[in-house]
C-alpha atoms as a PDB file:
ATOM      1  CA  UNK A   1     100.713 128.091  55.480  1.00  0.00           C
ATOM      2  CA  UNK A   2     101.271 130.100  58.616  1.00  0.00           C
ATOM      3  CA  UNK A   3      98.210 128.368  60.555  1.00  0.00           C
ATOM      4  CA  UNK A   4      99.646 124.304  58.769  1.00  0.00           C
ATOM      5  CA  UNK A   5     103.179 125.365  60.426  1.00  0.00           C
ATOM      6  CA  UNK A   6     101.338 125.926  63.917  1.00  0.00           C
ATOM      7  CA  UNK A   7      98.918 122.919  63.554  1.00  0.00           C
ATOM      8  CA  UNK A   8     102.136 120.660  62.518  1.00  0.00           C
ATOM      9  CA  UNK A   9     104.103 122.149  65.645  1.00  0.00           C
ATOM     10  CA  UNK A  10     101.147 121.336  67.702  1.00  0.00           C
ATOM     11  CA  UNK A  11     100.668 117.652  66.816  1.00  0.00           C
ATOM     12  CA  UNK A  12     104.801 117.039  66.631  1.00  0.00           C
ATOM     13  CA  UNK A  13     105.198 118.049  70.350  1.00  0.00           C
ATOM     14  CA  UNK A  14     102.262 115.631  71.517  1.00  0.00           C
ATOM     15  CA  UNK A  15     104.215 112.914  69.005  1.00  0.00           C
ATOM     16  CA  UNK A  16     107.445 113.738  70.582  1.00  0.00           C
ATOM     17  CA  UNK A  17     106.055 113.291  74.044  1.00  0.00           C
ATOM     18  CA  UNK A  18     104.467 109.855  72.871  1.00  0.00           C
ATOM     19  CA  UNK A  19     107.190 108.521  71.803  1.00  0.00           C
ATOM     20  CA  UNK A  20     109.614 109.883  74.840  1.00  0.00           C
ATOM     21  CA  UNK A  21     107.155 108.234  77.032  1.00  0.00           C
ATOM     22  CA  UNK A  22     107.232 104.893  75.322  1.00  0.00           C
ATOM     23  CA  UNK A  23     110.840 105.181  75.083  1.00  0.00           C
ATOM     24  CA  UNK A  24     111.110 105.462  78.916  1.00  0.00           C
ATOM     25  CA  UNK A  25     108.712 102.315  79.307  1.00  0.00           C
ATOM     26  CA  UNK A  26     110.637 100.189  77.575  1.00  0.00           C
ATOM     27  CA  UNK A  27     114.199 101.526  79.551  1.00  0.00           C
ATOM     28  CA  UNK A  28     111.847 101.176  83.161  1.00  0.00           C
ATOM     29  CA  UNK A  29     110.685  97.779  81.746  1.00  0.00           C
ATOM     30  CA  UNK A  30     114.436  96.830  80.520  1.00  0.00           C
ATOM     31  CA  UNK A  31     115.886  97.671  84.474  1.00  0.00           C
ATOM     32  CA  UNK A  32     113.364  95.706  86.157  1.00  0.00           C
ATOM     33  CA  UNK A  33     113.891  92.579  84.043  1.00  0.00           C
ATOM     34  CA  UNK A  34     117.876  93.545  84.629  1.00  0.00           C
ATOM     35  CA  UNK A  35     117.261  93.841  88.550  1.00  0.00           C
ATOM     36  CA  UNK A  36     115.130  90.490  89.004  1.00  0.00           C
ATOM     37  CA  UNK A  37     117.566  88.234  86.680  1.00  0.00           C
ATOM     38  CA  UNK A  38     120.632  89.569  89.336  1.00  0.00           C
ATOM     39  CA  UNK A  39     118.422  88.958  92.442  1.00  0.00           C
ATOM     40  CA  UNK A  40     116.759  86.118  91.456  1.00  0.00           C
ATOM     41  CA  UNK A  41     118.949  83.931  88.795  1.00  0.00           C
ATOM     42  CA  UNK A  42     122.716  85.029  89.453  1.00  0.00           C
ATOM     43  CA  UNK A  43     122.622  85.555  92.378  1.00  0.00           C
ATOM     44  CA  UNK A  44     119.902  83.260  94.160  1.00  0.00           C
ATOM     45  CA  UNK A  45     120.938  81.238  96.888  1.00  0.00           C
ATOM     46  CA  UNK A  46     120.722  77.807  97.557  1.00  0.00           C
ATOM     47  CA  UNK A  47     118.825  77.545 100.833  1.00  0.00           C
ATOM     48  CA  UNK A  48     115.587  79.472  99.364  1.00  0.00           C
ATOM     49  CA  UNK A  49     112.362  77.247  99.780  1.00  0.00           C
ATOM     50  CA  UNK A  50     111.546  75.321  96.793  1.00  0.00           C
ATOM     51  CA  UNK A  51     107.974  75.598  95.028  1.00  0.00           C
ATOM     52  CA  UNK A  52     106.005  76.353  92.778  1.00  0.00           C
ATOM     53  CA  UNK A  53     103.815  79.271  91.235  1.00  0.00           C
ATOM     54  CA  UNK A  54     100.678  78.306  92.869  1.00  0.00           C
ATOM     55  CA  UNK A  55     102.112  78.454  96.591  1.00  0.00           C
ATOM     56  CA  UNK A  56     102.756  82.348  96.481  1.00  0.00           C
ATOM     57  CA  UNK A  57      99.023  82.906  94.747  1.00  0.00           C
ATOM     58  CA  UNK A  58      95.705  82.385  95.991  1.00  0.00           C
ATOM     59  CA  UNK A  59      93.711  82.100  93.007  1.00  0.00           C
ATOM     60  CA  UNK A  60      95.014  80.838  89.317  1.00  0.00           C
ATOM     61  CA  UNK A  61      91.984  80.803  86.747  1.00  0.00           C
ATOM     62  CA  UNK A  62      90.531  82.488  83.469  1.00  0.00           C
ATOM     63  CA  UNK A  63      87.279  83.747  82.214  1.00  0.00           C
ATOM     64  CA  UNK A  64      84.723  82.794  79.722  1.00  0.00           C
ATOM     65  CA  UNK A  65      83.591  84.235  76.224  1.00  0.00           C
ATOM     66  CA  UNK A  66      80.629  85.834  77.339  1.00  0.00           C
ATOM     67  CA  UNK A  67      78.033  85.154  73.842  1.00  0.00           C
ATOM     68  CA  UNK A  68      79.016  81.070  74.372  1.00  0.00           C
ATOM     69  CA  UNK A  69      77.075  81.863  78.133  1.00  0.00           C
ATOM     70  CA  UNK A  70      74.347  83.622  75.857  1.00  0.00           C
ATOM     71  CA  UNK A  71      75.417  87.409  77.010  1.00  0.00           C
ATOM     72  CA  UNK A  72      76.056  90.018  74.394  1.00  0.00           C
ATOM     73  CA  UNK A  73      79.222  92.658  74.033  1.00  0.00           C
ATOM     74  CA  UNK A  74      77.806  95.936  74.417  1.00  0.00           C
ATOM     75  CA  UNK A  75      79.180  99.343  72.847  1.00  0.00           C
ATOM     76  CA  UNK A  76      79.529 100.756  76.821  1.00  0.00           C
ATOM     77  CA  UNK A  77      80.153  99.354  79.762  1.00  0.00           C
ATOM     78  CA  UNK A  78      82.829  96.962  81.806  1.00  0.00           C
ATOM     79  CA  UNK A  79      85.930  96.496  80.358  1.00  0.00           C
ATOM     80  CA  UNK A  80      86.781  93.401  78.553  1.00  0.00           C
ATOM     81  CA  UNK A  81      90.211  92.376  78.153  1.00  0.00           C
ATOM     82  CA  UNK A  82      91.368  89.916  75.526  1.00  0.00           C
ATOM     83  CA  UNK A  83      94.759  89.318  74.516  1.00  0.00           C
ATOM     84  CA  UNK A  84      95.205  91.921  71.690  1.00  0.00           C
ATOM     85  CA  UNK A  85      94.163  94.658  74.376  1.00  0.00           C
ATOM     86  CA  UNK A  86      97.701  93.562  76.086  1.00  0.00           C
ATOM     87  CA  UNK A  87     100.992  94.755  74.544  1.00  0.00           C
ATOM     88  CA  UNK A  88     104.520  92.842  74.706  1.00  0.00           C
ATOM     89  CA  UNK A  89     105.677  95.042  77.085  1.00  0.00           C
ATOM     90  CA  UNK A  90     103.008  94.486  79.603  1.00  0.00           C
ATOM     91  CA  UNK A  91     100.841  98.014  78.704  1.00  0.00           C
ATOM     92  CA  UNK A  92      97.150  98.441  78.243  1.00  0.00           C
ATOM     93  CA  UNK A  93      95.398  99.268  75.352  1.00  0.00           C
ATOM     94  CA  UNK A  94      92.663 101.071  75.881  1.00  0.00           C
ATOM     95  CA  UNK A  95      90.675 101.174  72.522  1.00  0.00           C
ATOM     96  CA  UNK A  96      91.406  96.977  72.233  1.00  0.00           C
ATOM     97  CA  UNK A  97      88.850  96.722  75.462  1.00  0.00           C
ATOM     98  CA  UNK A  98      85.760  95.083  74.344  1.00  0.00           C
ATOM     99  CA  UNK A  99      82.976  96.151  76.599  1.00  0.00           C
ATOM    100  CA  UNK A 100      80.048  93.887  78.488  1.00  0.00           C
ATOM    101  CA  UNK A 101      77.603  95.448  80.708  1.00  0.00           C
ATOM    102  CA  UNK A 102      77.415  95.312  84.289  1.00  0.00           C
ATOM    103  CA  UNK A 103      74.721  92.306  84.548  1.00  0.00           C
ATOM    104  CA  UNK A 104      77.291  89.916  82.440  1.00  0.00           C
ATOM    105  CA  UNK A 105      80.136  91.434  84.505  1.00  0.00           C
ATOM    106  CA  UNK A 106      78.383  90.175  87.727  1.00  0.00           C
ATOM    107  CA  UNK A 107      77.624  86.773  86.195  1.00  0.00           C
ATOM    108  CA  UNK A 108      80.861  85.900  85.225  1.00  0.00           C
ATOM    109  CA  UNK A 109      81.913  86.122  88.851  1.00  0.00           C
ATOM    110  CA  UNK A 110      84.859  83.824  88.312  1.00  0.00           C
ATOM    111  CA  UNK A 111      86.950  86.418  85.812  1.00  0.00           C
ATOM    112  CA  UNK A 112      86.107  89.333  87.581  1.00  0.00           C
ATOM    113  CA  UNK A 113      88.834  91.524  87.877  1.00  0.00           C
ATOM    114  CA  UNK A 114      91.018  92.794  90.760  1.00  0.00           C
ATOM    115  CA  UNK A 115      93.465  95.486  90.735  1.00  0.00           C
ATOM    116  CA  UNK A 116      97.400  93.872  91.530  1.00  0.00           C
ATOM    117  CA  UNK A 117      95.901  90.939  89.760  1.00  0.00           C
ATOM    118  CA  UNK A 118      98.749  89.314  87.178  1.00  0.00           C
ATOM    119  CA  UNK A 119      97.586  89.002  83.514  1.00  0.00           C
ATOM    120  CA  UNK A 120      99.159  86.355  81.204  1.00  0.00           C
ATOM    121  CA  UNK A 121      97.544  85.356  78.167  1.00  0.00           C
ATOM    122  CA  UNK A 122      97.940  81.618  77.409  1.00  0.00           C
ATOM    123  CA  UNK A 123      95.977  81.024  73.954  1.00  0.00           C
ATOM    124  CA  UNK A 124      97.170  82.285  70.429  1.00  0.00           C
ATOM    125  CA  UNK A 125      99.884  84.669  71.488  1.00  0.00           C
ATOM    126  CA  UNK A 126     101.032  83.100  74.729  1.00  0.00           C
ATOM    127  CA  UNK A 127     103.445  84.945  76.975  1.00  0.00           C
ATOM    128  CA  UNK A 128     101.249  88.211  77.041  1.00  0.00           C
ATOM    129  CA  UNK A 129     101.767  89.369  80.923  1.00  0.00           C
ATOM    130  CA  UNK A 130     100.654  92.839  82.172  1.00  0.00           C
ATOM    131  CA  UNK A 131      99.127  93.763  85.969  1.00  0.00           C
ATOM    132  CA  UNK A 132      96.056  95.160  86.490  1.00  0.00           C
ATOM    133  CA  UNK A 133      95.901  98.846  87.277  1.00  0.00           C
ATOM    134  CA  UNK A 134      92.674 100.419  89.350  1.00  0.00           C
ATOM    135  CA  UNK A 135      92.365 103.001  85.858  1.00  0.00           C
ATOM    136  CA  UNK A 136      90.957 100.247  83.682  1.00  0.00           C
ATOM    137  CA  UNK A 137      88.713  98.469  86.654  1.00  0.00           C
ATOM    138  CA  UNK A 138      86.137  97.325  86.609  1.00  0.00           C
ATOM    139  CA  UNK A 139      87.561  94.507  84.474  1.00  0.00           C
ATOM    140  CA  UNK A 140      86.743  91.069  83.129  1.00  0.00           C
ATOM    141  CA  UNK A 141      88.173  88.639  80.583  1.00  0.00           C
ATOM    142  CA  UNK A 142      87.705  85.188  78.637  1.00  0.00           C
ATOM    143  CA  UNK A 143      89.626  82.242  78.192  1.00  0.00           C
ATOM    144  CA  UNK A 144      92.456  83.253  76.249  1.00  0.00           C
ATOM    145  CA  UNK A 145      93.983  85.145  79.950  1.00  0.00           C
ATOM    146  CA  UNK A 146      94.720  83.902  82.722  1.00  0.00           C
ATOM    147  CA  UNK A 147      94.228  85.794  85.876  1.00  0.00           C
ATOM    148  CA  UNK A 148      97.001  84.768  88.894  1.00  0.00           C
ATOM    149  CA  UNK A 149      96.098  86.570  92.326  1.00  0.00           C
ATOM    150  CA  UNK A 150      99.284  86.498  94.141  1.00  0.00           C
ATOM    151  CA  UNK A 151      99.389  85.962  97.743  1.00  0.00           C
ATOM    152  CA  UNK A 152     100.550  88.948  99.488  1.00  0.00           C
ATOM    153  CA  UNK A 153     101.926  87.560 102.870  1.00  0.00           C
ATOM    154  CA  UNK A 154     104.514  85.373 100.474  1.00  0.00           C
ATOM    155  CA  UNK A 155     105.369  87.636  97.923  1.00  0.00           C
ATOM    156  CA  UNK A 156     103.981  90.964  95.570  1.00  0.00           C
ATOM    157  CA  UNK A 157     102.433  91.336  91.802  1.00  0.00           C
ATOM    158  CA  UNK A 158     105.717  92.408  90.375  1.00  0.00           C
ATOM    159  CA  UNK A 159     107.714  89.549  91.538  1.00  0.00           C
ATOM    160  CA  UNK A 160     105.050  86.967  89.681  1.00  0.00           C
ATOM    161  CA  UNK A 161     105.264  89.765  86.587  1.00  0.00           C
ATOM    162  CA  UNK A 162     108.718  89.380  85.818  1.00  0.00           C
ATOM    163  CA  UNK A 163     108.859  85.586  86.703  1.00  0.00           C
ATOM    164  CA  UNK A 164     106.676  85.467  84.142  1.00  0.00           C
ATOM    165  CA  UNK A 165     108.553  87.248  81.184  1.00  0.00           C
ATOM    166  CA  UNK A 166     111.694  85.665  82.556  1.00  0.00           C
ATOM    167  CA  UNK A 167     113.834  83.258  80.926  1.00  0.00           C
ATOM    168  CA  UNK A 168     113.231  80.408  83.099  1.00  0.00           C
ATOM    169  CA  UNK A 169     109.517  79.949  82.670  1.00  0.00           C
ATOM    170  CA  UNK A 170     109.578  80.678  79.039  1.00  0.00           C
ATOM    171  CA  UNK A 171     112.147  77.708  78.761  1.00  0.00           C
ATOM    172  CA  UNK A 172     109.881  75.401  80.924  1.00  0.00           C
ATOM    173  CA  UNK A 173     107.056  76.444  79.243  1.00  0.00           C
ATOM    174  CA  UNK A 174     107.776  76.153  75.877  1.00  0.00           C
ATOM    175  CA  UNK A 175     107.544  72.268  76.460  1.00  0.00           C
ATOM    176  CA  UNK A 176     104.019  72.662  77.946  1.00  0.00           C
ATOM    177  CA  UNK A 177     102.647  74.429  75.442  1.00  0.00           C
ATOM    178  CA  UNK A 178      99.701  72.505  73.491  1.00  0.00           C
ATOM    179  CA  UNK A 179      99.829  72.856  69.801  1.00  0.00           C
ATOM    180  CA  UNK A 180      95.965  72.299  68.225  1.00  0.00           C
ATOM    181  CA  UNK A 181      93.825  74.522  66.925  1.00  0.00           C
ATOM    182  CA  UNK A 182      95.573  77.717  68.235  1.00  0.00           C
ATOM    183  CA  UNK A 183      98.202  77.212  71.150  1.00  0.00           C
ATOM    184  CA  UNK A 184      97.888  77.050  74.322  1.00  0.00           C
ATOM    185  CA  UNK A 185      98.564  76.934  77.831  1.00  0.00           C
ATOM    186  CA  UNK A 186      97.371  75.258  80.968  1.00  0.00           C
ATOM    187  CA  UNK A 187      96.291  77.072  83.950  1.00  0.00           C
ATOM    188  CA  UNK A 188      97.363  73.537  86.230  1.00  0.00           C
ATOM    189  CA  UNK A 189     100.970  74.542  83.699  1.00  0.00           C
ATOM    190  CA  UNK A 190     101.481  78.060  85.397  1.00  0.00           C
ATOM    191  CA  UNK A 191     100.306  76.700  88.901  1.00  0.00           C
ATOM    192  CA  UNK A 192     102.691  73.640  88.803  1.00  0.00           C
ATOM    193  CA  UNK A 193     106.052  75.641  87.717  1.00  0.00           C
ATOM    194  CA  UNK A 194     108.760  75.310  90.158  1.00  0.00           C
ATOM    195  CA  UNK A 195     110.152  78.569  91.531  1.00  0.00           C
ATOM    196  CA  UNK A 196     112.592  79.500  94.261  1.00  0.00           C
ATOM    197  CA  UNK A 197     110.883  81.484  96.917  1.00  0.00           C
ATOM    198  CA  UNK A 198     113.344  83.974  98.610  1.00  0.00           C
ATOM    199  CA  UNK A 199     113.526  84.885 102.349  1.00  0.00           C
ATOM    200  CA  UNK A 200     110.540  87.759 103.365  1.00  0.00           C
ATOM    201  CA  UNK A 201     113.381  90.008 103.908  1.00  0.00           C
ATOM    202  CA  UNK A 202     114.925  89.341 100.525  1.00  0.00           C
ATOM    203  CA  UNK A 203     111.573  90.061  98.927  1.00  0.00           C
ATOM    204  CA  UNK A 204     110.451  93.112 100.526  1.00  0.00           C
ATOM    205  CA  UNK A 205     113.886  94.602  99.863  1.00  0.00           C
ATOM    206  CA  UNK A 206     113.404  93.794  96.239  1.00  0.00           C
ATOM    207  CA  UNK A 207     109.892  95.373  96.132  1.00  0.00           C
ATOM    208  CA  UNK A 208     111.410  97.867  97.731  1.00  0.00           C
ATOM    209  CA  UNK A 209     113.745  98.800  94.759  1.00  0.00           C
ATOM    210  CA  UNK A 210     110.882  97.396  92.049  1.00  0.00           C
ATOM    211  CA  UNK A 211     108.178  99.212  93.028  1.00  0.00           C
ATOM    212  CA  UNK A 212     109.413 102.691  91.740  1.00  0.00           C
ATOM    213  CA  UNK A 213     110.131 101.358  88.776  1.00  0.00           C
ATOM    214  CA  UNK A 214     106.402  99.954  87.890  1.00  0.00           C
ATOM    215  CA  UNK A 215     104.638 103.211  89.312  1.00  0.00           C
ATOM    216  CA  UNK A 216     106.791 105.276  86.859  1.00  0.00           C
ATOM    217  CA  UNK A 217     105.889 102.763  84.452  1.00  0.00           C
ATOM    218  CA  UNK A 218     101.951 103.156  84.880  1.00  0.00           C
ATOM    219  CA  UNK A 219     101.997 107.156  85.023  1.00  0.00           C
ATOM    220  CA  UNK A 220     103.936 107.066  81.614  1.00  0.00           C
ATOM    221  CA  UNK A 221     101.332 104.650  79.952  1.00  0.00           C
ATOM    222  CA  UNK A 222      98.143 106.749  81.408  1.00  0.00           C
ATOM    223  CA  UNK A 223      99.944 109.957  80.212  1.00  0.00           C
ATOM    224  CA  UNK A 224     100.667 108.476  76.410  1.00  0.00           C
ATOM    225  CA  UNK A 225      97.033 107.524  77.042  1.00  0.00           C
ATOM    226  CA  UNK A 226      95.918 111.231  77.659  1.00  0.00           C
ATOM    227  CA  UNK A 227      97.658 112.281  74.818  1.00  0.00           C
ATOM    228  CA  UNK A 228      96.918 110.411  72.389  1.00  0.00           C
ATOM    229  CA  UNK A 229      93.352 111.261  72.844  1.00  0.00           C
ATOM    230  CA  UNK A 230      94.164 114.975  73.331  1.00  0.00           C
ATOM    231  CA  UNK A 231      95.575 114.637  69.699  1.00  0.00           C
ATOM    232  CA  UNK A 232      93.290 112.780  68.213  1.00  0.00           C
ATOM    233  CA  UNK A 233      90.804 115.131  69.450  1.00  0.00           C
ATOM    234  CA  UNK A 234      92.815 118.103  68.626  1.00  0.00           C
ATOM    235  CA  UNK A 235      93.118 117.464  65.170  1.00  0.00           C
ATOM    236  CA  UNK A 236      90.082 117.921  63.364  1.00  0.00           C
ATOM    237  CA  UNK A 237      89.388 120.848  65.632  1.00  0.00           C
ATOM    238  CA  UNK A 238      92.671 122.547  64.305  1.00  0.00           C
ATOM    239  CA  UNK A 239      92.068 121.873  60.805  1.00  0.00           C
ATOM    240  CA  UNK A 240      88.353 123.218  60.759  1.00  0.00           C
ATOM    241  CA  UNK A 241      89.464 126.902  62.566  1.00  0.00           C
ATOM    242  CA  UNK A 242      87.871 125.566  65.586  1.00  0.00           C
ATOM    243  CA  UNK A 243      90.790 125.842  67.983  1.00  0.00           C
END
């Protein structure tokens, strides 16, 4: 009994740090949603440039399955996102990566990858949006994402990030959403959505106050990563008399 209380103490504290973590994601996630609706929505000004999505990025485009290009999924190797490896509040999960191998990484040049890159799923479960983190590169992906390179002279990741999980595009895109098979989602959609593009001063004040936020954000979901495994590796080790 002695020995179950200390292997239940154990596993609790790495539980209660989980779930502390994931509680402080979703409060970080929660103020930067807060921070862009008051900069950008009630409080945007009227003489902001008008366009759209695709004039602040440089490349809007998606990947490929790779077995319909006659390349296999391997047990090792790249990491292959789909959309259930992307959580609703823009977090990485690690054990949903499929994996391709290095030759089928390089010949689906197109999806490659690039860290700051925007994620947004737009098949099945649209609305998926995350940004790509240098921890889970190198990186790939099919169909089902859409990968939206931001230009950095006009604006920053974060910006397009919560654009995306804002109100405004959800309203505009919930008319542009294709109902067949499985929904789903344009990339000439995303690139043709109006936006108001702020002053550069507006925006690097913003990222200025954002970017905190986000790299608090990504410590928190590596560390929940790290302990998770430490736990699930820890277990059977307690229970056997091992550690």
């Amino acid at each position: 009994l002695p020995e179950q209380l200390a292997i239940a103490e154990v596993l609790s504290s790495l539980d209660a740090k989980i779930d502390l973590l994931h509680r402080q994601n979703r409060t970080l996630e929660s103020m930067a949603e807060t921070l862009f609706r008051q900069w950008f929505v009630e409080e945007a000004e009227d003489g902001w440039e008008e366009g759209t999505v695709a004039d602040v990025c440089t490349t809007i485009t998606k990947g490929t399955t790779p077995t319909s290009l006659g390349h296999s999924f391997t047990e090792s190797g790249v990491n292959f996102i789909k959309v259930e490896s992307v959580t609703d509040m823009g977090d990485f999960i690690w054990d949903k990566f499929a994996k391709i191998s290095i030759e089928t990484h390089k010949f689906l040049n197109r999806s490659i990858i690039q860290s700051g890159d925007v994620l947004c799923s737009i098949a099945g479960t649209i609305g998926r949006v995350a940004i790509t983190i240098d921890e889970i590169l190198p990186a790939n992906t099919n169909q089902a994402i859409a990968i939206i390179r931001v230009n950095s002279e006009k604006c920053f990741p974060e910006f397009i990030y919560l654009f995306l999980k804002s109100h405004q595009f959800r309203e505009i895109m919930d008319g542009k959403i294709v109902h067949a098979v499985q929904p789903n989602l344009s990339l000439g959609e995303i690139g043709n959505t109006p936006i108001n593009i702020p002053s550069k001063l507006i925006m690097s004040n913003f990222h200025q106050i954002i970017k905190p936020i986000f790299v608090k954000k990504n410590r928190n979901t590596i560390q929940i990563r790290t302990l998770s495994h430490l736990r699930d590796t820890l277990l059977p080790k307690l229970i056997s008399g091992e550690v």
